[in-house]
Protein backbone atom coordinates (compact mmCIF):
# COMPACT_ATOMS: atom_id res chain seq x y z
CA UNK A 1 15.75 39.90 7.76
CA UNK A 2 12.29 39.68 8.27
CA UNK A 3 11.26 38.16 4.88
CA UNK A 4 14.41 35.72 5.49
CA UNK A 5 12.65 34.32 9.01
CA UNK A 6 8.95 33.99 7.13
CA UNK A 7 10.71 32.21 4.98
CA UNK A 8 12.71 30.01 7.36
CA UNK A 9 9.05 29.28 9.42
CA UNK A 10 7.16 28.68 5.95
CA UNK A 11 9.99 25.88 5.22
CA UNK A 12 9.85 24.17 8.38
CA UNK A 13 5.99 24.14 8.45
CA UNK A 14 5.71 22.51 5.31
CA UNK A 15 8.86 20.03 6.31
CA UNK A 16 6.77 19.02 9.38
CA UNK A 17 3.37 18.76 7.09
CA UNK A 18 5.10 16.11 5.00
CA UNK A 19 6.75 13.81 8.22
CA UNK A 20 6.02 10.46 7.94
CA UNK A 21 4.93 10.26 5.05
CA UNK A 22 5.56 7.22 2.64
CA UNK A 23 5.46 4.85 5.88
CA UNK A 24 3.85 1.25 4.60
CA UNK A 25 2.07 -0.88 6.39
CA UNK A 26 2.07 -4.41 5.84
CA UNK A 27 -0.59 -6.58 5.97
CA UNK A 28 -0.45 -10.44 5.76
CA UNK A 29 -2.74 -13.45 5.07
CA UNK A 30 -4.96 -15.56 3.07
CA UNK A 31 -6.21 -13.51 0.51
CA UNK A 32 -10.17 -14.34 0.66
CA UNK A 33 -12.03 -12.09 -2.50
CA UNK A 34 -11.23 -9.85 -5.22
CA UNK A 35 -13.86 -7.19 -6.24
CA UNK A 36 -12.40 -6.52 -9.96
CA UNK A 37 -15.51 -3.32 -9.79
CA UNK A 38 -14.32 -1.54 -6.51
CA UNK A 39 -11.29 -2.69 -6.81
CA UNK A 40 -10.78 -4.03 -3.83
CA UNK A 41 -9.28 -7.17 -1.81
CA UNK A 42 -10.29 -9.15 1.28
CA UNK A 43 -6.83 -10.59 3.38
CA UNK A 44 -8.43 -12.26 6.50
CA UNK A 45 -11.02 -9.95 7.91
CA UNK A 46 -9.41 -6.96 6.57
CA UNK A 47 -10.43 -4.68 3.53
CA UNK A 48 -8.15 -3.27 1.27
CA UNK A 49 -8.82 -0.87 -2.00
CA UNK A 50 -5.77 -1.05 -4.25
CA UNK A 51 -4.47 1.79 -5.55
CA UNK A 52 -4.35 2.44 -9.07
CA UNK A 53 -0.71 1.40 -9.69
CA UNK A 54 -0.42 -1.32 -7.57
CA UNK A 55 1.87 -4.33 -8.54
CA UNK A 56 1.07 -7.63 -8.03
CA UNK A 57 3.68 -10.35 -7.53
CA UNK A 58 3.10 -13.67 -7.61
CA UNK A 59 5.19 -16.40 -5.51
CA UNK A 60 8.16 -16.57 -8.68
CA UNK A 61 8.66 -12.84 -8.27
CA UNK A 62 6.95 -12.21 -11.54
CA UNK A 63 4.26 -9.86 -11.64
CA UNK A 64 0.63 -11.46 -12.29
CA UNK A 65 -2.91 -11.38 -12.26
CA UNK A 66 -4.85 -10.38 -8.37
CA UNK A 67 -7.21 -13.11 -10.03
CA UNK A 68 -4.27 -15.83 -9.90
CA UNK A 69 -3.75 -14.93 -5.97
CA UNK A 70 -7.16 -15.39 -4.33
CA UNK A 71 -6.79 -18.09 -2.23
CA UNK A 72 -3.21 -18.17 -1.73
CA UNK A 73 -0.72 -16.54 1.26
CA UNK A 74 -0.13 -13.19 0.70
CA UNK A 75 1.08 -9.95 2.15
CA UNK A 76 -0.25 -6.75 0.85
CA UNK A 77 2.14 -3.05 1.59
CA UNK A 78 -0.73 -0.05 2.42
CA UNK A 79 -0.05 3.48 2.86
CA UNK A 80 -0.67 4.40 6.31
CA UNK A 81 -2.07 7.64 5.73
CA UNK A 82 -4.69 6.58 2.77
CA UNK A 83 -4.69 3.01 3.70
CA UNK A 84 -4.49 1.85 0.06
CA UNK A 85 -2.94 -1.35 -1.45
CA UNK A 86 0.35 -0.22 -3.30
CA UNK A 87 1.50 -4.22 -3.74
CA UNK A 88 0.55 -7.31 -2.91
CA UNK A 89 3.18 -10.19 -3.05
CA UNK A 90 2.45 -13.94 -3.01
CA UNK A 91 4.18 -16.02 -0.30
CA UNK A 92 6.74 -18.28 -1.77
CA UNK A 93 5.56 -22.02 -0.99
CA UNK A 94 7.91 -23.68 1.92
């Protein structure tokens, strides 16, 4: 019985360890600057390092080139825990 509660306790402390996880933040703007070397994107006044398999969608829902974005609307989606890019999606034109 005693092995079965340690057990229960271990489960629900590594439940609670992983809880919120996976939450993205979104962040949304004029993509400024791409630095291909640190890998990393300026949208407004903000910094953002992308993460190694980010995706990057241009306006036609295709995925493109960060190059082809600079300059144009875009929103990026961060992890809130390691604040890294995991996509950044072109605005569609209005």
């Amino acid at each position: 019985m005693k092995h079965l509660l340690a057990l229960a306790i271990a489960l629900t402390m590594i439940g609670s360890a992983n809880a919120g996880c996976g939450i993205k933040v979104p962040v949304s703007g004029k993509l400024a600057s791409y630095d291909k070397e640190k890998k990393e994107l300026k949208v407004g006044e903000q910094a953002i390092t992308l993460a190694a398999t980010a995706k990057i969608i241009g306006a036609d829902g295709k995925e493109t080139k960060i190059e082809d974005l600079v300059g144009k609307e875009v929103t990026v989606s961060t992890d809130k825990h390691n604040k890294k890019g995991e996509s950044v999606t072109a605005k569609k034109d209005a």
